[in-house]
Protein backbone atom coordinates (compact mmCIF):
# COMPACT_ATOMS: atom_id res chain seq x y z
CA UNK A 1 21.02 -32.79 -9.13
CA UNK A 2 23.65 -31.53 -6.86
CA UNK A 3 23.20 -29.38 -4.10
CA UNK A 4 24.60 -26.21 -5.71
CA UNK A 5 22.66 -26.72 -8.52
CA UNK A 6 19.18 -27.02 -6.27
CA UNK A 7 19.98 -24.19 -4.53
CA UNK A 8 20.02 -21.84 -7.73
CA UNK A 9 16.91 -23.38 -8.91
CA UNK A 10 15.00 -22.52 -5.79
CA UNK A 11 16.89 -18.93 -5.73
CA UNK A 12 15.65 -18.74 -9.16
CA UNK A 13 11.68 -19.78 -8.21
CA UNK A 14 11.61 -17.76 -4.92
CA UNK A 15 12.67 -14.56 -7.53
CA UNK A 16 10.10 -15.05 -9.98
CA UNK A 17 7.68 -15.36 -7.14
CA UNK A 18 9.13 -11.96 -6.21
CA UNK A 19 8.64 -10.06 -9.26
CA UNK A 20 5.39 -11.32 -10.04
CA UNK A 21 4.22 -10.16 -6.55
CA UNK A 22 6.24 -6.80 -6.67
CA UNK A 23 4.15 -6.60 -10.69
CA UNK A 24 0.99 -7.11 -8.17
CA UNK A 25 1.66 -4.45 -5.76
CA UNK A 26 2.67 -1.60 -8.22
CA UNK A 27 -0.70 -2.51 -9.83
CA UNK A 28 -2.81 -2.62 -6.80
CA UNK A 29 -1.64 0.63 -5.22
CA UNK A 30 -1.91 2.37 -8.68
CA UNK A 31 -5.79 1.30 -8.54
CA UNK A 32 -5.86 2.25 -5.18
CA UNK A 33 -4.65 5.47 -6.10
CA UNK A 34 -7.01 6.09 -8.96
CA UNK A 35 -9.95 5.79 -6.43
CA UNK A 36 -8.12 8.04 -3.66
CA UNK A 37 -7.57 10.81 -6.67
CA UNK A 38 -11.64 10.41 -7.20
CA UNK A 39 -12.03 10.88 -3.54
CA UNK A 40 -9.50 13.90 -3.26
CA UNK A 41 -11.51 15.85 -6.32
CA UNK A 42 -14.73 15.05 -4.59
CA UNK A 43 -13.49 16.64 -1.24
CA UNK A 44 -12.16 19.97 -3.80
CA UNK A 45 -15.40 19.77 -4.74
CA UNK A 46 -17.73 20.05 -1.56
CA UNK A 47 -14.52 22.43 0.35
CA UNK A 48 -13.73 19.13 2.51
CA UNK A 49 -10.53 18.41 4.28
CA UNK A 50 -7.85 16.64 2.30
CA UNK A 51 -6.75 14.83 5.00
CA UNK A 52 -9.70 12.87 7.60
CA UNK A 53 -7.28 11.63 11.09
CA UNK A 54 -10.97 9.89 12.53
CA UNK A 55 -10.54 7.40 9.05
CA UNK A 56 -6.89 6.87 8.99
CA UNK A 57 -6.70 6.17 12.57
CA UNK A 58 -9.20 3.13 11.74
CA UNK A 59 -7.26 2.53 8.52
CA UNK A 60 -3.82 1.74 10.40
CA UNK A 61 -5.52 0.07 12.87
CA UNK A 62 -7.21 -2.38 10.62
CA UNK A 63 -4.38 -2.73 8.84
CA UNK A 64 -2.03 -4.14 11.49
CA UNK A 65 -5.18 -6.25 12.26
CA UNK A 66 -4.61 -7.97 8.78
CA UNK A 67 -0.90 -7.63 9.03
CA UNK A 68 -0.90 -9.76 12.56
CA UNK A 69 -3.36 -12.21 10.70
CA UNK A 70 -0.78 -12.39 7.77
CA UNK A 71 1.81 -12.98 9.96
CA UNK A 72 3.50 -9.76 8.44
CA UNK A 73 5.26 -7.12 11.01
CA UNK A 74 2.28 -4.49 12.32
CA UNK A 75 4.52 -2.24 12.70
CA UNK A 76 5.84 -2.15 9.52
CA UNK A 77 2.11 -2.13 8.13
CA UNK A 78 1.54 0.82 10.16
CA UNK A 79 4.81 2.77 8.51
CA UNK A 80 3.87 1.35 4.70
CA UNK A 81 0.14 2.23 5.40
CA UNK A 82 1.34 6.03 6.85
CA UNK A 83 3.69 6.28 3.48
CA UNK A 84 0.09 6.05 1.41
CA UNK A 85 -1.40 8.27 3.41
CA UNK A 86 1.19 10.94 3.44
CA UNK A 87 0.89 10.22 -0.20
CA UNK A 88 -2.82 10.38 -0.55
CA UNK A 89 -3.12 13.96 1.33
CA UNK A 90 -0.64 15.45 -0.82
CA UNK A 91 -2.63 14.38 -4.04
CA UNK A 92 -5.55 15.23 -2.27
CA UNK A 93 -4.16 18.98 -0.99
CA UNK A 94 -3.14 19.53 -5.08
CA UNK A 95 -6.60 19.02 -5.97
CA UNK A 96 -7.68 22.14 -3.32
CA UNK A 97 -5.87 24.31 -5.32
């Protein structure tokens, strides 16, 4: 096998590995959203906050923890993790209406 020909077969495995983990992460955070919808309708419920800084503040933190033990950028754990968030308040402010 030539050189060329290696190449493209390792571009081809390190893409397959690619979509099966990007098929992993849209399925992960749409569990992780199902449980974050169950936890905005319980704070409708009971007149709680959508939003809880105290928790998130631990959240980010814990998750550059794991990023630095993955050997993945904190910092760009910290801006993924905020994205969520952002995304989890404004699910969870729809539900107080």
């Amino acid at each position: 096998m030539d050189a060329a020909t290696k190449a493209a077969e390792l571009l081809k495995e390190h893409r397959q590995s690619i979509d099966r983990l990007d098929a992993i992460l849209v399925y992960t955070l749409a569990e992780r959203f199902k449980h974050t919808q169950g936890v905005g309708r319980l704070k409708a419920e009971h007149a709680l906050p959508p939003s809880d800084p105290a928790r998130e503040a631990r959240q980010i933190d814990r998750l550059q923890k794991l990023a630095v033990e993955a050997d993945l950028d904190p910092e760009f754990a910290k801006k993924f993790l905020n994205f969520v968030i952002s995304e989890v308040i404004r699910h969870h402010e729809s539900f107080q209406k």
